[in-house]
PDB file of N, CA and C in Angstrom:
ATOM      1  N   UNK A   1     -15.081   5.372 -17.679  1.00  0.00           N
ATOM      2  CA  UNK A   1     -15.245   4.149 -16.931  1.00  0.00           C
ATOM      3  C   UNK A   1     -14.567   4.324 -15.577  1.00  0.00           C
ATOM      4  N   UNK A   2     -15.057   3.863 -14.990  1.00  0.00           N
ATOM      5  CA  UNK A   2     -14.501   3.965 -13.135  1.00  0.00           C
ATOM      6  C   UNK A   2     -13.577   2.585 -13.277  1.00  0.00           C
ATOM      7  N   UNK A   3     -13.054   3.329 -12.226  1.00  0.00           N
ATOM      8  CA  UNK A   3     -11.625   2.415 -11.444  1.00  0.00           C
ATOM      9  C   UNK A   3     -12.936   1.071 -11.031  1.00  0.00           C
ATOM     10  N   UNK A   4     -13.805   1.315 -10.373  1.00  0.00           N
ATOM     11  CA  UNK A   4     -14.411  -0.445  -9.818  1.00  0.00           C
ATOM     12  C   UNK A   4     -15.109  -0.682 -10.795  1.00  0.00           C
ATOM     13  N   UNK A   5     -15.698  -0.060 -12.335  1.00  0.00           N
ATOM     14  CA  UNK A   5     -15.919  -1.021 -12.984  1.00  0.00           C
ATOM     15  C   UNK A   5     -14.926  -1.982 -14.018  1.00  0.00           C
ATOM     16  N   UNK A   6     -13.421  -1.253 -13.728  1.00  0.00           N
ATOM     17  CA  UNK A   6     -12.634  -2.104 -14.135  1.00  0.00           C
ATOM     18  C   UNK A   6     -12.288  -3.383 -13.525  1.00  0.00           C
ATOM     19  N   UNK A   7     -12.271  -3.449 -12.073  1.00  0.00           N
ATOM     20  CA  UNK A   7     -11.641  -4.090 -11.539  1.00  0.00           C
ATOM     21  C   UNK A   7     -13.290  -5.336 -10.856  1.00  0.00           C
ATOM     22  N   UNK A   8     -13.959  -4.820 -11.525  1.00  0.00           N
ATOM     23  CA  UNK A   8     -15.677  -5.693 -10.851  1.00  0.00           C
ATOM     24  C   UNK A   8     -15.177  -6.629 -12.492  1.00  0.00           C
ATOM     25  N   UNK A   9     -14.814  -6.292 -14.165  1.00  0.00           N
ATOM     26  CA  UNK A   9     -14.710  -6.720 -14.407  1.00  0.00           C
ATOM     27  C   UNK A   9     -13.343  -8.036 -14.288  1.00  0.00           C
ATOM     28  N   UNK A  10     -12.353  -7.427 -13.683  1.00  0.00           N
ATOM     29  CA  UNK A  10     -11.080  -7.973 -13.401  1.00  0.00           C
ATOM     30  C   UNK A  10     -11.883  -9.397 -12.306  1.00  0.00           C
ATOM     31  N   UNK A  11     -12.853  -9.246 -11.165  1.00  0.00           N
ATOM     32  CA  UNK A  11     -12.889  -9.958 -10.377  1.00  0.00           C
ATOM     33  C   UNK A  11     -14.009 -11.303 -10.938  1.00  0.00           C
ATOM     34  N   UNK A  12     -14.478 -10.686 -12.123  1.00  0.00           N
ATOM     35  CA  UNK A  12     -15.671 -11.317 -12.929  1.00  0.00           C
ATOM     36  C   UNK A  12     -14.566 -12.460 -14.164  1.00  0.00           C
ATOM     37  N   UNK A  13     -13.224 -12.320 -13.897  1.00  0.00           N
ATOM     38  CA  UNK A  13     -12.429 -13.029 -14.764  1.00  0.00           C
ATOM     39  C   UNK A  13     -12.285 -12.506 -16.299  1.00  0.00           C
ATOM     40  N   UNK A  14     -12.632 -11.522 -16.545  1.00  0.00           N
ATOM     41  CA  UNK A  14     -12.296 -10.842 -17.657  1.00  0.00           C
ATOM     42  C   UNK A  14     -10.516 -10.575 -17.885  1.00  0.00           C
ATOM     43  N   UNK A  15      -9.737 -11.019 -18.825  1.00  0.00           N
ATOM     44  CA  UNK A  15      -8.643 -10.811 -18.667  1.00  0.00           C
ATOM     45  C   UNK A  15      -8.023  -9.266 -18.715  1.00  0.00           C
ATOM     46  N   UNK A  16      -6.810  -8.560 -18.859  1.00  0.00           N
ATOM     47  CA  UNK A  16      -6.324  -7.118 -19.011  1.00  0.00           C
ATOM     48  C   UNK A  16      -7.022  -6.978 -21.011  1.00  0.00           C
ATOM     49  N   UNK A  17      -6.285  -8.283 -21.510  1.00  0.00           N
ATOM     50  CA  UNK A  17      -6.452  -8.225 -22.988  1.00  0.00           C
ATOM     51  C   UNK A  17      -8.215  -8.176 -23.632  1.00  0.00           C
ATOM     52  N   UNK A  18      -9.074  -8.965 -22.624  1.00  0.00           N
ATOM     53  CA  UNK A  18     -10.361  -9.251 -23.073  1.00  0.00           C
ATOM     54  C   UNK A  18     -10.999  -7.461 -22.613  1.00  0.00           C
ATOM     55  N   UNK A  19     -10.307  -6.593 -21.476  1.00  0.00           N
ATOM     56  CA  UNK A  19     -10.918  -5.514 -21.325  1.00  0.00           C
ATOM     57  C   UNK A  19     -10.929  -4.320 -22.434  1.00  0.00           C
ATOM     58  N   UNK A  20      -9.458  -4.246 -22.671  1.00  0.00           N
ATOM     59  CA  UNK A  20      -8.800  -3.862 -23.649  1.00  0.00           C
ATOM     60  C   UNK A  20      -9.599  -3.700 -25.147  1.00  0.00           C
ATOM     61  N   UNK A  21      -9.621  -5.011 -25.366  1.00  0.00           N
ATOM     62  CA  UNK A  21     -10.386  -5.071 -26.957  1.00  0.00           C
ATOM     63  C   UNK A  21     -12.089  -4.644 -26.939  1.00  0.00           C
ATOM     64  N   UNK A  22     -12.276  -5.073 -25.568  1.00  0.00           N
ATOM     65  CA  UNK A  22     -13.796  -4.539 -25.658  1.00  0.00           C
ATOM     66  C   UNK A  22     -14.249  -3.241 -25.040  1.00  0.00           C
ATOM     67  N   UNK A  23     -13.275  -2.157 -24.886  1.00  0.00           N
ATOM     68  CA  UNK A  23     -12.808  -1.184 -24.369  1.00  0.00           C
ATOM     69  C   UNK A  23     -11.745   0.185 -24.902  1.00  0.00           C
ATOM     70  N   UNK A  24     -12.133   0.005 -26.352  1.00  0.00           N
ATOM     71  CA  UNK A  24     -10.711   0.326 -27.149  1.00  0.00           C
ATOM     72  C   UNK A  24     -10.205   1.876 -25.945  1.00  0.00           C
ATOM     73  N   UNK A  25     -10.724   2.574 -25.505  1.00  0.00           N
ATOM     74  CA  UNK A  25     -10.357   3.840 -24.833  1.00  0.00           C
ATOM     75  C   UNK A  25      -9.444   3.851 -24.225  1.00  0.00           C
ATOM     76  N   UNK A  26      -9.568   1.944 -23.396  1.00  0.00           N
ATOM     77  CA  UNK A  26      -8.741   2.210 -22.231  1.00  0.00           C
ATOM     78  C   UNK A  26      -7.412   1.275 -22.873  1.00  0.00           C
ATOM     79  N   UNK A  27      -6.353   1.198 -22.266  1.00  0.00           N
ATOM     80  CA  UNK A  27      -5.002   0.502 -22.544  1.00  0.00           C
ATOM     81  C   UNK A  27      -4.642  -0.218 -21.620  1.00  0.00           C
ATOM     82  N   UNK A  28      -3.502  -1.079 -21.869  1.00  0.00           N
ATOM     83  CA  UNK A  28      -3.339  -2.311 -20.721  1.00  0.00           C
ATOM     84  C   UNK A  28      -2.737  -1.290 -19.690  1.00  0.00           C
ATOM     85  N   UNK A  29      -2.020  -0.165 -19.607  1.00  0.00           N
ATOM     86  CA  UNK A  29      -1.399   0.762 -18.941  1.00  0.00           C
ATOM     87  C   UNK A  29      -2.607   0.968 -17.789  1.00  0.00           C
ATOM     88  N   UNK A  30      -3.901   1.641 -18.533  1.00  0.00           N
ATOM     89  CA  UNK A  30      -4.458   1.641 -17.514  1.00  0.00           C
ATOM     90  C   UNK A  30      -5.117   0.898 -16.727  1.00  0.00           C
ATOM     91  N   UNK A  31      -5.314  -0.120 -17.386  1.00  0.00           N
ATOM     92  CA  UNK A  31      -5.997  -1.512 -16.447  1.00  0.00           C
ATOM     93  C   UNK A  31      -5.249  -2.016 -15.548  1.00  0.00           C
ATOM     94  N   UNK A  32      -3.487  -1.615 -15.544  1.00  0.00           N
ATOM     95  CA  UNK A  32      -3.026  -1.766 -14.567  1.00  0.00           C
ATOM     96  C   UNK A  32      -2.676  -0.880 -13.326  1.00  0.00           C
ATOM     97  N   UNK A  33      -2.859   0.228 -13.798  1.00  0.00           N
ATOM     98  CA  UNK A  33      -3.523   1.418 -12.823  1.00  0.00           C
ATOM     99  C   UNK A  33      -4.360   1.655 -12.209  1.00  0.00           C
ATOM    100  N   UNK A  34      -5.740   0.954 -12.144  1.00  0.00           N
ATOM    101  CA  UNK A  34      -6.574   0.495 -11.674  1.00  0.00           C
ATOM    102  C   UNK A  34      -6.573  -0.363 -10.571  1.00  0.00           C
ATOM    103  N   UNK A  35      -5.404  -1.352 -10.892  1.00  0.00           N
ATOM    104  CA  UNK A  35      -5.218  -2.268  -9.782  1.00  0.00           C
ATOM    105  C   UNK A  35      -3.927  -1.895  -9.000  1.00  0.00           C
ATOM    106  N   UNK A  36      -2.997  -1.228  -9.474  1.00  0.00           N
ATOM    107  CA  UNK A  36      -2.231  -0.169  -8.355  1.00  0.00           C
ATOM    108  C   UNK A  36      -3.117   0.735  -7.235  1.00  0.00           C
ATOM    109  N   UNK A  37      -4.347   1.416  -8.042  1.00  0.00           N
ATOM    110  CA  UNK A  37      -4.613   2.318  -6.957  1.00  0.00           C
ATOM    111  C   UNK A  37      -5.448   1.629  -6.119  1.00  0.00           C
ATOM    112  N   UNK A  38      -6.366   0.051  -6.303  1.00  0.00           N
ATOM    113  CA  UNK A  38      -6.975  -0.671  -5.266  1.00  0.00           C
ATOM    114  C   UNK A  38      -6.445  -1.396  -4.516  1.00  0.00           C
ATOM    115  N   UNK A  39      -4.970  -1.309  -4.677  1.00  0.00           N
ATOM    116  CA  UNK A  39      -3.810  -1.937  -3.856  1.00  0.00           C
ATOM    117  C   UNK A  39      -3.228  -1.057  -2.889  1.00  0.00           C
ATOM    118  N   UNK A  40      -3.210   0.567  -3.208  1.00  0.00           N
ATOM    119  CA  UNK A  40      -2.954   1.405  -2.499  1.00  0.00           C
ATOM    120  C   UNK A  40      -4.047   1.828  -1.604  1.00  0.00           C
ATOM    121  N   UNK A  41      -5.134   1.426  -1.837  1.00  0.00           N
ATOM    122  CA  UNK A  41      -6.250   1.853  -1.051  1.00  0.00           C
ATOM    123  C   UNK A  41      -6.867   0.731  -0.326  1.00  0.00           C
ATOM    124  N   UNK A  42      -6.282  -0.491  -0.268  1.00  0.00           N
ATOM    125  CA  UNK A  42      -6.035  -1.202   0.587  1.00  0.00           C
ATOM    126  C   UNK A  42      -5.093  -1.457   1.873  1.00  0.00           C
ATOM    127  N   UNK A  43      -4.372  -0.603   1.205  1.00  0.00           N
ATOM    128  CA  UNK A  43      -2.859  -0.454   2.227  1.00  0.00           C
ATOM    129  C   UNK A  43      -2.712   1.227   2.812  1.00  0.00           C
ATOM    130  N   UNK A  44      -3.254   0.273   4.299  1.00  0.00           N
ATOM    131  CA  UNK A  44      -3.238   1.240   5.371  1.00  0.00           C
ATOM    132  C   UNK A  44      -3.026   1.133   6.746  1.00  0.00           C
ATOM    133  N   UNK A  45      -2.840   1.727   7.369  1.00  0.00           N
ATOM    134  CA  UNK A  45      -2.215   1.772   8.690  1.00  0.00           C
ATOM    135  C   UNK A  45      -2.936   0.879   9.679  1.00  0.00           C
ATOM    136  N   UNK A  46      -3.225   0.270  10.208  1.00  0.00           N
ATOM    137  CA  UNK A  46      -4.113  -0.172  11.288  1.00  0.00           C
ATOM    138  C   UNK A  46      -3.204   0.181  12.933  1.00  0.00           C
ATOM    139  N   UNK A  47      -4.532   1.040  13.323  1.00  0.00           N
ATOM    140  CA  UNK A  47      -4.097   1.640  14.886  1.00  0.00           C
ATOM    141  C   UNK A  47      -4.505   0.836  16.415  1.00  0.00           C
ATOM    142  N   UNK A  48      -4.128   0.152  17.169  1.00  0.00           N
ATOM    143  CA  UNK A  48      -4.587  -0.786  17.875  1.00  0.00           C
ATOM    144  C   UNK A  48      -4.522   0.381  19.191  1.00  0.00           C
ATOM    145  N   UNK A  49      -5.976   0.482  19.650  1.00  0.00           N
ATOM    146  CA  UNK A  49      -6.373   1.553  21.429  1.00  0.00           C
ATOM    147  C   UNK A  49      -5.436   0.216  21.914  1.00  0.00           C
ATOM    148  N   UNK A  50      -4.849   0.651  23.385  1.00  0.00           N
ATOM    149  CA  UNK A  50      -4.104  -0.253  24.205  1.00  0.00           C
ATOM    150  C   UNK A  50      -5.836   0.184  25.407  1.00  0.00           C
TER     151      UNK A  50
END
């Protein structure tokens, strides 16, 4: 399963626990790893030309 179909379900209101059970593979560990690394890949530098 991909990192955005975790988090397409996360934005669809699926809870960590509702992914989990219908997901036995994955663990709450990684469902929250998922949303670490779309937090890190949100966070980035912005360069302003003068």
């Amino acid at each position: 399963m991909r990192v955005s179909d975790v988090l397409s379900l996360l934005a669809a209101g699926a809870s960590e626990q509702e992914i989990v059970e219908d997901y036995p593979y994955l663990t709450s560990e990684d469902v929250r790893a998922c949303l670490h690394y779309a937090a890190a890949q949100a966070d980035h530098t912005i360069v302003r030309a003068s």
